[in-house]
C-alpha atoms as a PDB file:
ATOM      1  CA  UNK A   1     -13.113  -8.910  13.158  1.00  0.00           C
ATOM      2  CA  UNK A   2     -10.546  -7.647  11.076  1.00  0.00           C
ATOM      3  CA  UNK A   3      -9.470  -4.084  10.555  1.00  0.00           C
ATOM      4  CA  UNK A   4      -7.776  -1.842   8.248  1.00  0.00           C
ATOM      5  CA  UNK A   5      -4.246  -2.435   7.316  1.00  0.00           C
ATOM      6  CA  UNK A   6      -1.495  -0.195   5.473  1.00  0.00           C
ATOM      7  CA  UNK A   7       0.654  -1.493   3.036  1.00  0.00           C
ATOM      8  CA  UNK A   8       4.191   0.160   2.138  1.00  0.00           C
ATOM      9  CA  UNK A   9       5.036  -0.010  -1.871  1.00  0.00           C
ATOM     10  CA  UNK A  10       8.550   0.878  -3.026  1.00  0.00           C
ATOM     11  CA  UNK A  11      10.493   1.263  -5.349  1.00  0.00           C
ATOM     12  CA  UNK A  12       8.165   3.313  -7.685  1.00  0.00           C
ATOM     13  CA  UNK A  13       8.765   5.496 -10.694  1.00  0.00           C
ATOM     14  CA  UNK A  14       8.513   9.276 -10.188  1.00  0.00           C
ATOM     15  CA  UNK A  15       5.772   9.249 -12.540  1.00  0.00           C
ATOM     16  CA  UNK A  16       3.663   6.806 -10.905  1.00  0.00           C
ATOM     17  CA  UNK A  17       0.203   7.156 -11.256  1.00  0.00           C
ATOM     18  CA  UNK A  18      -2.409   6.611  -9.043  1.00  0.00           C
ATOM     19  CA  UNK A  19      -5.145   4.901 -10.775  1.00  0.00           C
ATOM     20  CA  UNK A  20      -2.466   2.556 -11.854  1.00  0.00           C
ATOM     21  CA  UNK A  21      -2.010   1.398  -8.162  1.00  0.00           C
ATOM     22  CA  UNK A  22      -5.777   1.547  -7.647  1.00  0.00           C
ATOM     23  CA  UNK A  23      -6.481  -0.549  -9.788  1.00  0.00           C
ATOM     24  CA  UNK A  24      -3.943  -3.270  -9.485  1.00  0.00           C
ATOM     25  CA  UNK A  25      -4.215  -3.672  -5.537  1.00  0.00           C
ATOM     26  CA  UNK A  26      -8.163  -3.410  -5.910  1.00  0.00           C
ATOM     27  CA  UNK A  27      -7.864  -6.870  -7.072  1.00  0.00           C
ATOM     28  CA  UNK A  28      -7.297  -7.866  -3.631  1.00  0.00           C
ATOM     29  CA  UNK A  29      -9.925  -6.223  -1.956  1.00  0.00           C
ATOM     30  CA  UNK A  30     -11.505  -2.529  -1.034  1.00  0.00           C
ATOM     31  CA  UNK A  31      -9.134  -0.223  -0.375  1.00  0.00           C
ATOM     32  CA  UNK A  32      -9.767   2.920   2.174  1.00  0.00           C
ATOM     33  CA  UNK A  33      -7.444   5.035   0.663  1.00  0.00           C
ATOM     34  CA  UNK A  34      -4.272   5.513  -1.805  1.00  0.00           C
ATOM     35  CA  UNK A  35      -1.804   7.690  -1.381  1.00  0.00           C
ATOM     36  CA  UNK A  36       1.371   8.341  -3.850  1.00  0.00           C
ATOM     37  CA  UNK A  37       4.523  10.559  -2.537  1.00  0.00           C
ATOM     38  CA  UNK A  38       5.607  13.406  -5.158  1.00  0.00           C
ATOM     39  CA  UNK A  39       8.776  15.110  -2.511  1.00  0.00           C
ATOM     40  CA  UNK A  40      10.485  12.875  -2.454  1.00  0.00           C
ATOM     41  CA  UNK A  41       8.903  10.389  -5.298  1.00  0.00           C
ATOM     42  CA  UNK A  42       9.156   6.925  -5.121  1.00  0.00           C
ATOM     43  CA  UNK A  43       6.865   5.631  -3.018  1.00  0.00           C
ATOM     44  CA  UNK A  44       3.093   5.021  -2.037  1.00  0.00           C
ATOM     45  CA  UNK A  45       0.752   3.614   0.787  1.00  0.00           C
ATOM     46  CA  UNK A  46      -2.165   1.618   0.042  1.00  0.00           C
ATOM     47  CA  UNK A  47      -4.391   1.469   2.966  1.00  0.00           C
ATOM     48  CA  UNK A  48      -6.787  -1.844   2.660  1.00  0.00           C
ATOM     49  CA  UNK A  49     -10.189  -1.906   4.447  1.00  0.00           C
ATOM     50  CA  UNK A  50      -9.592  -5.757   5.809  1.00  0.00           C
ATOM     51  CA  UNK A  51      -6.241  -6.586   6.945  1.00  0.00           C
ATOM     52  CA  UNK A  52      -6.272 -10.245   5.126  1.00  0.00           C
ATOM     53  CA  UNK A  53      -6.821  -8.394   1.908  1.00  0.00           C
ATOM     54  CA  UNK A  54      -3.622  -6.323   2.730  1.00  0.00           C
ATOM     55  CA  UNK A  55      -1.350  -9.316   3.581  1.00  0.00           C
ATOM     56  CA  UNK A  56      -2.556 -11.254   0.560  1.00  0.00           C
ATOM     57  CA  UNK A  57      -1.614  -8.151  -1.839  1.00  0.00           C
ATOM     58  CA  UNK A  58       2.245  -8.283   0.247  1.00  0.00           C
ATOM     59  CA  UNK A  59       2.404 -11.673  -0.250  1.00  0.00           C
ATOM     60  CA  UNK A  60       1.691 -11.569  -3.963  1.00  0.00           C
ATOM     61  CA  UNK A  61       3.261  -7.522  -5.486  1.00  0.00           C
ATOM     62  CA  UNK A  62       6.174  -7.840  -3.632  1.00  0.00           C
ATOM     63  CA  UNK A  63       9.297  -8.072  -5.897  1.00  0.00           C
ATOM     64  CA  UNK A  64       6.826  -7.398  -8.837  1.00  0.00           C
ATOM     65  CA  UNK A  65       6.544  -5.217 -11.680  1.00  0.00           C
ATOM     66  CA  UNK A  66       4.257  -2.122 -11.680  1.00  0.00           C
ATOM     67  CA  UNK A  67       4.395   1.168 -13.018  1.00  0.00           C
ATOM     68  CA  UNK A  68       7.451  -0.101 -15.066  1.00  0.00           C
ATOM     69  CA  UNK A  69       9.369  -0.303 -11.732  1.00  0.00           C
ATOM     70  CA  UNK A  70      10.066  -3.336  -9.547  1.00  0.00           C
ATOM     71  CA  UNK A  71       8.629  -3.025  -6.277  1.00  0.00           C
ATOM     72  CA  UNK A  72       9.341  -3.444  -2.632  1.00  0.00           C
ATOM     73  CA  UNK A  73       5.681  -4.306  -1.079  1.00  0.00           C
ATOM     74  CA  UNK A  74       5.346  -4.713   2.745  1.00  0.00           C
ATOM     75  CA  UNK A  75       2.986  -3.613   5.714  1.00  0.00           C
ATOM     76  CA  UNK A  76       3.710  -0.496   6.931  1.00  0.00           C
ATOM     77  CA  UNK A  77       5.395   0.133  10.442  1.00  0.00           C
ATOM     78  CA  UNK A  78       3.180   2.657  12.731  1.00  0.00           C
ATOM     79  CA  UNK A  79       0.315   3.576  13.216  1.00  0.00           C
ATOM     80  CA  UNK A  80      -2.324   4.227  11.322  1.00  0.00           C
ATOM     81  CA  UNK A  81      -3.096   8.321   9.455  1.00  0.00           C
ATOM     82  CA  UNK A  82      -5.973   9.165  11.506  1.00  0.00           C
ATOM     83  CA  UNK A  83      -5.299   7.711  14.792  1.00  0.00           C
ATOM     84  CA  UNK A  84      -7.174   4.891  16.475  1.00  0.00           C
ATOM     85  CA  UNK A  85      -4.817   2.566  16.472  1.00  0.00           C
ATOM     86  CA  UNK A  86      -3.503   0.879  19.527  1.00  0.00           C
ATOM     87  CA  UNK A  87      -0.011  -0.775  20.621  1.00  0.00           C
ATOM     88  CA  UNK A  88       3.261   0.198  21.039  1.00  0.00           C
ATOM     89  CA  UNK A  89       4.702   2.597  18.933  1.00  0.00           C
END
């Protein structure tokens, strides 16, 4: 079964908005939650509901334009906000 993935987006405006970044990596699936930094600006996490969503959205943002900026898109590194993940650190 697959689980929830984060995805890392760079590279953003310090304007960005949310909804903007909701509704672009929607496309891709149902996301869990978004989550845009404002100190320090710049970047976001999208966190994806089915980890195949998640990797399809990498494979197709990254290098892209949105919010006027172009964007670094990757998984995240660690764990997951809220615990239950597993692994090595």
């Amino acid at each position: 079964m697959a689980g929830r993935m984060r995805v890392y987006v760079g590279g953003l405006p310090d304007d960005a908005d949310k909804r903007e970044l909701e509704a672009e990596f929607s496309k891709f699936g149902r996301l869990q939650d978004v989550w845009v930094a404002r100190k320090p600006p710049g970047f976001a996490f999208i966190e994806f509901e089915n980890d195949m969503d998640a990797r399809d959205a990498v494979r197709e943002l990254d290098g892209r334009e949105l919010c006027g900026n172009r964007v670094r898109v990757e998984i995240a590194r660690g764990g997951r906000r809220g615990g239950g993940g597993g692994g090595a650190p």
